[in-house]
Protein backbone atom coordinates (compact mmCIF):
# COMPACT_ATOMS: atom_id res chain seq x y z
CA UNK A 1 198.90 160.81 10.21
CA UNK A 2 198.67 157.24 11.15
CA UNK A 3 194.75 157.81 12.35
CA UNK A 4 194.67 158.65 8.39
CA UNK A 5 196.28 155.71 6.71
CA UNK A 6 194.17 153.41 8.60
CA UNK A 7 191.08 154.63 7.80
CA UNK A 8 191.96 154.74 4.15
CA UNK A 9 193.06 151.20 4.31
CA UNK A 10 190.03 150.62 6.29
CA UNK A 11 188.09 152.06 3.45
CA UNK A 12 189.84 150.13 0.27
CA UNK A 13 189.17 146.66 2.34
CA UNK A 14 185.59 147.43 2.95
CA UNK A 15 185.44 148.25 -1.42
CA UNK A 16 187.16 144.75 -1.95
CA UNK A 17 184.74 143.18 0.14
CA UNK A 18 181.54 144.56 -1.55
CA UNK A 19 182.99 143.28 -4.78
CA UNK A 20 183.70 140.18 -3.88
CA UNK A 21 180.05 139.41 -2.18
CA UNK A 22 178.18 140.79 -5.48
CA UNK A 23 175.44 138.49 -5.54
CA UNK A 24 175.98 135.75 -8.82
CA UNK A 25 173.24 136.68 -11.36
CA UNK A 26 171.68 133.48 -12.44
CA UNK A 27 170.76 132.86 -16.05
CA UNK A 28 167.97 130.88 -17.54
CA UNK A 29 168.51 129.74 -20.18
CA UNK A 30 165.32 128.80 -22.72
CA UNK A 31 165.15 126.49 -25.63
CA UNK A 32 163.50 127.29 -28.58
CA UNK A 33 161.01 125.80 -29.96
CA UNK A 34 160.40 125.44 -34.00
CA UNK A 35 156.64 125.50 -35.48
CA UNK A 36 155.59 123.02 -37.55
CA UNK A 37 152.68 121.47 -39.45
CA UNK A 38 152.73 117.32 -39.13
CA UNK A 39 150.55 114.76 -40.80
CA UNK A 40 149.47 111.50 -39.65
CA UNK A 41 150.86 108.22 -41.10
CA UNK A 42 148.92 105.69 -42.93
CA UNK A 43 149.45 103.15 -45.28
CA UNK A 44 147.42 103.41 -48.40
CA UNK A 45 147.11 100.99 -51.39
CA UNK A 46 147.46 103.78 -53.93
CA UNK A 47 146.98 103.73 -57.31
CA UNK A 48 150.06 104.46 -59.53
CA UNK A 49 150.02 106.78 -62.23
CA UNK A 50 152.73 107.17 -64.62
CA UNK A 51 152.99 110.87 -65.59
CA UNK A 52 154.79 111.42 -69.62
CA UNK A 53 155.02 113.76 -72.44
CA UNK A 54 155.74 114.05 -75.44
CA UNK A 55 154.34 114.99 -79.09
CA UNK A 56 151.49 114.29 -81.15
CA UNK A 57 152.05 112.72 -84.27
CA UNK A 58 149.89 110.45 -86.67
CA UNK A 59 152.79 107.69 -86.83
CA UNK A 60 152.27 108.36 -90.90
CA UNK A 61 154.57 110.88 -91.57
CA UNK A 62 156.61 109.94 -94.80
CA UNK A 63 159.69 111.83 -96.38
CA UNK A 64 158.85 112.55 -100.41
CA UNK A 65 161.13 112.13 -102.70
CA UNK A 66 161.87 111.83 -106.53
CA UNK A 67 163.14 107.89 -107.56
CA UNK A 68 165.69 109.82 -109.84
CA UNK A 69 167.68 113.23 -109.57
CA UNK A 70 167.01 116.16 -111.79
CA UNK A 71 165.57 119.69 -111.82
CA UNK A 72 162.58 120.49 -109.89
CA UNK A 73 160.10 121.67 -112.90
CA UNK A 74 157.33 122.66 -110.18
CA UNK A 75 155.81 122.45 -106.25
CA UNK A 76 152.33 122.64 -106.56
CA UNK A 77 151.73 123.15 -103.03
CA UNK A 78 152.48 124.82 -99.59
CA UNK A 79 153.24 124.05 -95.74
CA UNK A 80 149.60 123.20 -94.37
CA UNK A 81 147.80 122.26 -97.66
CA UNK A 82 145.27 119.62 -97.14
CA UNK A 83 146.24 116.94 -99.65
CA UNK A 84 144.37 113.97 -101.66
CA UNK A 85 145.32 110.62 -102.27
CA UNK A 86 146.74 110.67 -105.65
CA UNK A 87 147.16 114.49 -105.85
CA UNK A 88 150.14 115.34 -107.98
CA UNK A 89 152.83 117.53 -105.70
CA UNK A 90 155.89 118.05 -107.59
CA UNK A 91 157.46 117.27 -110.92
CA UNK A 92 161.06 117.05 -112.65
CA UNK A 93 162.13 118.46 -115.48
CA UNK A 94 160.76 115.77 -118.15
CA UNK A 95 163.43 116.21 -120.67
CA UNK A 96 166.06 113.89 -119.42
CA UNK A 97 164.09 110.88 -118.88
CA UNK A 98 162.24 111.22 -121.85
CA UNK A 99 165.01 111.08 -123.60
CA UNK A 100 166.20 107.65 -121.86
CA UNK A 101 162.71 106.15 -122.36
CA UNK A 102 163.00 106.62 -125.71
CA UNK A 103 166.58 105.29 -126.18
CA UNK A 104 165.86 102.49 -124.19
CA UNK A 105 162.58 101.90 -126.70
CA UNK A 106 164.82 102.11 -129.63
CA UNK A 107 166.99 99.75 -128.10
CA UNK A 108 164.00 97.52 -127.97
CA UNK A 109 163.68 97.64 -131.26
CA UNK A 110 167.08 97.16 -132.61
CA UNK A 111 166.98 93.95 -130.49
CA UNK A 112 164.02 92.36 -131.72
CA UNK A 113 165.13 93.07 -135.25
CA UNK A 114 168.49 91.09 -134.88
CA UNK A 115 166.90 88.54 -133.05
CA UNK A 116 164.45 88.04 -135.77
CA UNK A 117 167.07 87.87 -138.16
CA UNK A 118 169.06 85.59 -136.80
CA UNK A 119 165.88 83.30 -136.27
CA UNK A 120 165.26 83.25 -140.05
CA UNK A 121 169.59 82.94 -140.46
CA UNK A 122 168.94 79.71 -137.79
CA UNK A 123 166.06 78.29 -139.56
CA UNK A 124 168.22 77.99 -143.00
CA UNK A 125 171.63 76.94 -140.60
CA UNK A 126 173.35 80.32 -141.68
CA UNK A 127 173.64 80.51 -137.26
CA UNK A 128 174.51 78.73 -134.85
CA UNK A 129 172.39 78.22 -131.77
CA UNK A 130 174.68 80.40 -129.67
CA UNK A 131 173.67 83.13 -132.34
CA UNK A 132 170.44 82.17 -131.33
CA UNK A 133 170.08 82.57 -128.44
CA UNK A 134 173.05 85.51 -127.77
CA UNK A 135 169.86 87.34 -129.78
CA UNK A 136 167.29 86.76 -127.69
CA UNK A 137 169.06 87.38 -124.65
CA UNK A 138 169.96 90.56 -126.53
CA UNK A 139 165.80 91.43 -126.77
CA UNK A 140 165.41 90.67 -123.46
CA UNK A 141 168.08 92.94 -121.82
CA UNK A 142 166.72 95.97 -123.96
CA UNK A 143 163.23 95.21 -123.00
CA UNK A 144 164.13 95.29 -119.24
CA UNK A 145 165.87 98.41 -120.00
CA UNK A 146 162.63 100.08 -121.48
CA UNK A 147 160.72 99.04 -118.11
CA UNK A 148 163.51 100.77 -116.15
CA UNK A 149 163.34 103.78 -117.83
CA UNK A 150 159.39 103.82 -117.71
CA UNK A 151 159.51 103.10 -113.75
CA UNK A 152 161.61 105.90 -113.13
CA UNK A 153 159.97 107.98 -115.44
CA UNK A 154 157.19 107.51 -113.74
CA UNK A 155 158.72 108.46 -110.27
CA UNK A 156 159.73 111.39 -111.54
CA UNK A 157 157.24 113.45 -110.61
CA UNK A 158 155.75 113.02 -106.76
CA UNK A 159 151.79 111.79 -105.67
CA UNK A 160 150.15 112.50 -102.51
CA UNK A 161 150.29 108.84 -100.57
CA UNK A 162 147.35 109.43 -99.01
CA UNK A 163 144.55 112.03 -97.43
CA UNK A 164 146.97 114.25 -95.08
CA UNK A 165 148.86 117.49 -95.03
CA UNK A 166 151.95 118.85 -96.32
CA UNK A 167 154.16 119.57 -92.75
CA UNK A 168 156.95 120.99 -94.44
CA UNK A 169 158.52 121.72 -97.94
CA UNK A 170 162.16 121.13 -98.62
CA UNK A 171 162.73 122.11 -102.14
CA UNK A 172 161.84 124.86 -105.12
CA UNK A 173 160.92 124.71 -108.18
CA UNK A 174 164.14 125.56 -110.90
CA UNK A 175 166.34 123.62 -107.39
CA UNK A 176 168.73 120.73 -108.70
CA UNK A 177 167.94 117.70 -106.37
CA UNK A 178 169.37 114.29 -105.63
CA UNK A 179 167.82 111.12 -106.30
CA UNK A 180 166.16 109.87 -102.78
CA UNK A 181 166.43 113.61 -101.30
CA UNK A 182 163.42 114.72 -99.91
CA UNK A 183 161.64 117.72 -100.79
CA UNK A 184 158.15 117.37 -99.49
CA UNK A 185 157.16 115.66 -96.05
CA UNK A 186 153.32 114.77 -95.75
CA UNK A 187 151.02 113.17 -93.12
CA UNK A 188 148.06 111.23 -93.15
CA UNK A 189 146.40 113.72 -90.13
CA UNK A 190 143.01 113.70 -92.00
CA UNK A 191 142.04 110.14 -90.80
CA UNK A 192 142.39 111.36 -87.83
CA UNK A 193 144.75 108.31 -86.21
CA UNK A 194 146.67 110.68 -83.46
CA UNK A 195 148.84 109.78 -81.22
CA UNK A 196 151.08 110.98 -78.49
CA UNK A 197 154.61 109.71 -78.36
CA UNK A 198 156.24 110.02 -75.20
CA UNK A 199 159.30 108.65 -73.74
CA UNK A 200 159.81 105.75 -70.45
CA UNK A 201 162.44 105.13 -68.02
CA UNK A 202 163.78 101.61 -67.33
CA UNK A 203 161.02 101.70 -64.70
CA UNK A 204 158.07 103.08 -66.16
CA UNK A 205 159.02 100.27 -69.38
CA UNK A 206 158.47 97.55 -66.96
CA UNK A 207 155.91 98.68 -65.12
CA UNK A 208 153.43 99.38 -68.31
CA UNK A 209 151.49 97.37 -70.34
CA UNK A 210 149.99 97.59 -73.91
CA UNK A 211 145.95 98.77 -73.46
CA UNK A 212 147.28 100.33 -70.70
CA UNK A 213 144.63 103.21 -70.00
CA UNK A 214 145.84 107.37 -70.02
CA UNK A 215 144.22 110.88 -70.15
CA UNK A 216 146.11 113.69 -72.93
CA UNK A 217 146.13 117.13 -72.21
CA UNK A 218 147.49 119.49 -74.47
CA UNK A 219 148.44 123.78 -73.71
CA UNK A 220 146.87 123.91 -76.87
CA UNK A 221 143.53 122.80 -75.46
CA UNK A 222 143.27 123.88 -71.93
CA UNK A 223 140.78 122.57 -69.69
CA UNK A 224 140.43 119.41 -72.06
CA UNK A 225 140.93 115.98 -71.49
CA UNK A 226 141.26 112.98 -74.53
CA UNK A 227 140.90 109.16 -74.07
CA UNK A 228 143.43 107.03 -75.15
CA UNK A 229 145.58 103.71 -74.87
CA UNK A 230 149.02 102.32 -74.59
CA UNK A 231 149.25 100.92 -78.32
CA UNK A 232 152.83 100.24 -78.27
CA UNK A 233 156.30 100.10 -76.35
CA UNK A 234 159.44 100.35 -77.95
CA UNK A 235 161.82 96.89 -77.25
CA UNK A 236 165.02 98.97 -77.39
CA UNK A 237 166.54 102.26 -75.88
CA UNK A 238 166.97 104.98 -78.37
CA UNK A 239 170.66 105.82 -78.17
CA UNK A 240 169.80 109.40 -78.47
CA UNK A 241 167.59 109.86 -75.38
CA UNK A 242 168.70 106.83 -73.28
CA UNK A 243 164.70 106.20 -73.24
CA UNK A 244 162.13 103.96 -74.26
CA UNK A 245 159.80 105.26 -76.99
CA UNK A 246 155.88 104.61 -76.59
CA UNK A 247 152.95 105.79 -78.51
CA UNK A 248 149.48 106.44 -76.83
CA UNK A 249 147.31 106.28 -79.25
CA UNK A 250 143.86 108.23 -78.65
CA UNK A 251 139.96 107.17 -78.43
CA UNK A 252 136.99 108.65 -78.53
CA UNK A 253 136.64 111.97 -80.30
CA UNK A 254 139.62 113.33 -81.42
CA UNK A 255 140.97 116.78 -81.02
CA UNK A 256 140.58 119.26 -84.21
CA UNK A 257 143.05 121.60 -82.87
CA UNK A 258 145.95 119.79 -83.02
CA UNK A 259 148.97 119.82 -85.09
CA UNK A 260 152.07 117.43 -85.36
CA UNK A 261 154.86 117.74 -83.14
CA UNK A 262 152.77 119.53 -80.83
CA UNK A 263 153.50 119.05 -77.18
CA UNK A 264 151.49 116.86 -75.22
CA UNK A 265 151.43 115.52 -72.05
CA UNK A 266 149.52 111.98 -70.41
CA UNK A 267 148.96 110.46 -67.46
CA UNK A 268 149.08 106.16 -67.61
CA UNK A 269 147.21 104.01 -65.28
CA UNK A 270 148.85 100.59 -65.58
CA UNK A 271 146.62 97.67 -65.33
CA UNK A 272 148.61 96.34 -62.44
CA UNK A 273 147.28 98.69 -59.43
CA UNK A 274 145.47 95.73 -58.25
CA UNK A 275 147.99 94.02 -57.20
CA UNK A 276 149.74 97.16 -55.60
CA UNK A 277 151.44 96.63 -51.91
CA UNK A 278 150.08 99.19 -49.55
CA UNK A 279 152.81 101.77 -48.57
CA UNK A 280 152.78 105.53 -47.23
CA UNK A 281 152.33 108.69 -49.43
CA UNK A 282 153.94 111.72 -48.58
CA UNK A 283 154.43 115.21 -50.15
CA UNK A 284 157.04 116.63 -51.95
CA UNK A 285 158.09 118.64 -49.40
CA UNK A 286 158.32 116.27 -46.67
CA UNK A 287 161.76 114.40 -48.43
CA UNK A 288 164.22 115.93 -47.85
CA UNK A 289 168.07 114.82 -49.51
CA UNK A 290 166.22 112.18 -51.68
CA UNK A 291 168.64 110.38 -54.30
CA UNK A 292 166.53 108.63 -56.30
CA UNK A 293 165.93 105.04 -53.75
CA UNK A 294 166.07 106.81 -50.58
CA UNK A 295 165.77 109.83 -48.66
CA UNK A 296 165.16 111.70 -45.25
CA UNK A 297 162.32 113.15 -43.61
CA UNK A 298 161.66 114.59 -39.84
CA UNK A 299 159.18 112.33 -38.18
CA UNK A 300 157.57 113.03 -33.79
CA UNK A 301 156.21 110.25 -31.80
CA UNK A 302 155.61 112.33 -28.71
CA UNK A 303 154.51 115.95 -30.49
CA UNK A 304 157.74 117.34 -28.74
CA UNK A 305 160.54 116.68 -30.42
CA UNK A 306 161.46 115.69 -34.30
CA UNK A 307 163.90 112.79 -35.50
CA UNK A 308 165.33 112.49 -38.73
CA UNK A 309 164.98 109.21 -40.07
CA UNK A 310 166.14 108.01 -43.22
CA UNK A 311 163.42 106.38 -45.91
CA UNK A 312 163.12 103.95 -49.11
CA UNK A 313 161.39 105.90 -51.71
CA UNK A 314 158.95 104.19 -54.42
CA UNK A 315 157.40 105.58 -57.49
CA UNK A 316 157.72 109.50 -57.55
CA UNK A 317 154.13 110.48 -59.00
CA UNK A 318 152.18 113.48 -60.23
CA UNK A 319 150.86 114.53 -56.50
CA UNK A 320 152.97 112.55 -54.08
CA UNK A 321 156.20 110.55 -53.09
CA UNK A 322 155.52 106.89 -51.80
CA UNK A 323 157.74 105.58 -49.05
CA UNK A 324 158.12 101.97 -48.60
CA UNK A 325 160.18 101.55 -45.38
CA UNK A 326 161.30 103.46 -42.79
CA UNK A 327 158.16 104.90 -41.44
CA UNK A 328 156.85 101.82 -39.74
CA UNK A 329 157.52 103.16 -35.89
CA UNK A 330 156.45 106.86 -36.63
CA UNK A 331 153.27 108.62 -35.85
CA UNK A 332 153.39 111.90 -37.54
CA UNK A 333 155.17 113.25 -39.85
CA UNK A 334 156.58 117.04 -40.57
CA UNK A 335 155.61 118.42 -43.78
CA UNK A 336 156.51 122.23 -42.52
CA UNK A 337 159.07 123.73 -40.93
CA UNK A 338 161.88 121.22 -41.64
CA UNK A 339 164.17 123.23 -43.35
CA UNK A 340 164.74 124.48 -40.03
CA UNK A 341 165.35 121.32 -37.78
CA UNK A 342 167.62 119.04 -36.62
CA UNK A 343 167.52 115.64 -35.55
CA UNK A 344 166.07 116.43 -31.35
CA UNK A 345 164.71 119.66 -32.28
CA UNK A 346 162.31 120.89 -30.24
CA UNK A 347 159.18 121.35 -31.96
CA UNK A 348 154.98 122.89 -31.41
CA UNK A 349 152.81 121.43 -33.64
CA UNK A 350 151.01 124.03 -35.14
CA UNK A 351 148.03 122.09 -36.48
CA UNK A 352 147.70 118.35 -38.03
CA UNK A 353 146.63 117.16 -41.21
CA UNK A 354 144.86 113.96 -42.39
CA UNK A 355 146.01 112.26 -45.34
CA UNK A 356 143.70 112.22 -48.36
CA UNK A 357 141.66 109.42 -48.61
């Protein structure tokens, strides 16, 4: 039996031994590389453009109103009618102020009948002077009364300004209606004096100046572009908006399909390009984290490998983001792929583009 056991022992060492000397599979472990499209760096002096919009108005629009209050006798138009200058649009019921014109006339001439009488009492010293003149002061009060009542008998009915349209109507005819309340709102859009009002950040404010030059485009129009001007900048924030308000009025021909409050949209060259530092221009999708003054983006310097590097941003414009530091020691920069990279990341440069001249 012992033969036996040996062998079997024999056996179970010889096992343990081809274990142990399994050969150690080596691993090789490969990095990945991340494709990418880069774009040389160069500084530029670009030309800023301010990009705004806002709506079209003629800067004319008046609220119409009756001078005194009263039922609405008639409207004798609609929304969109073309209006003259002069044209009669609405009228009160007349009854009312008739009546106190002709009070007030009667007043009139109760007052210059006492006066005279008391001048012809004073003349035989049957009055005093205080009698006198307590008359005439009498005939004068009563007189400015009579001119009251005319005025606002005369505002009691509502006249076209000037050439326009009627934008919207507020009121009906048989309606009750407060003095000052409006009931008709005009515009003077037939002499054609458009303009788009926009609004301006702190920024853009500063930045602009009046006869600053812009191109208008309105949906309305597609495929059309209008002249116009910087004509004038607000000097305080509207507390509604936070914003500066700023018309740009247009030149040239004018537009004939265009309406007011009609959305528009311009883009402002200021007059101070000229004197514009040169700096870099990047695309949108270059900046990555960007808060307003500052941002990142993934630069190489040897094609291999991609660093993250963190930027001073400029004016955000209609096609590009302008960096003024940060990229002074870089040679390319990524503009795909870096969604998907750290700072090291190994990299292939799939091709390279030039920046547009």
């Amino acid at each position: 039996m012992k033969p036996i056991h040996y062998f079997s022992l024999l056996l179970y060492m010889s096992i343990l031994a081809a274990c142990s000397s399994k050969p150690a599979v080596t691993s090789q472990i490969s990095t990945d590389t991340i494709p990418v499209k880069v774009m040389s760096l160069r500084k530029e002096n670009s030309k800023f453009t301010v990009a705004v919009s806002g709506q079209f108005t003629t800067d004319d629009e008046v609220m119409l109103s009756f001078k005194i209050g009263g039922i609405i006798n008639g409207l004798f138009v609609k929304e969109g009618d073309a209006v003259k200058k002069g044209q009669l649009l609405a009228t009160l019921n007349p009854v009312e102020i008739n009546a106190q014109v002709q009070q007030a006339k009667l007043s009139v001439e109760k007052a210059r009948r006492d006066y005279q009488r008391t001048q012809n009492l004073y003349k035989d010293s049957v009055a005093t002077l205080e009698q006198l003149q307590n008359g005439k002061t009498a005939l004068q009060q009563a007189q400015q009364q009579l001119s009251m009542a005319s005025f606002n008998r005369q505002y009691a009915e509502i006249r076209a300004p000037k050439n326009g349209y009627i934008l919207k109507k507020m009121a009906n005819a048989g309606q009750q209606i407060a003095a000052g309340t409006p009931a008709l709102q005009a515009n003077g859009a037939q002499a054609d004096h458009w303009m788009l009002r926009v609004s301006l950040s702190d920024n853009e404010w500063s930045m602009l100046r009046l006869k600053d030059e812009a191109v208008i485009e309105t949906t309305a129009l597609p495929g059309q572009q209008f002249n116009g001007i910087l004509s004038r900048k607000a000097e305080g924030v509207d507390p509604a908006t936070g914003t500066f308000t700023a018309d740009i009025t247009l030149t040239g021909p004018r537009p004939k399909a265009i309406a007011a409050g009609m959305f528009g949209k311009a883009t402002i060259s200021p007059q101070q390009n000229t004197q514009t530092a040169a700096n870099w221009q990047i695309p949108y999708e270059a900046l990555l984290d960007g808060d307003g003054s500052s941002g990142y983006v993934f630069i190489t310097n040897d094609n291999k490998t991609a660093q993250k590097v963190k930027v001073t941003l400029g004016r955000i414009d209609k096609n590009a983001v302008t960096v003024t530091q940060g990229l002074e020691k870089a040679k390319a920069l990524v503009i795909s792929g870096s969604a998907y990279l750290t700072h090291n990341s190994a990299i292939t440069i799939q091709s390279t583009v030039n920046p547009a001249k």
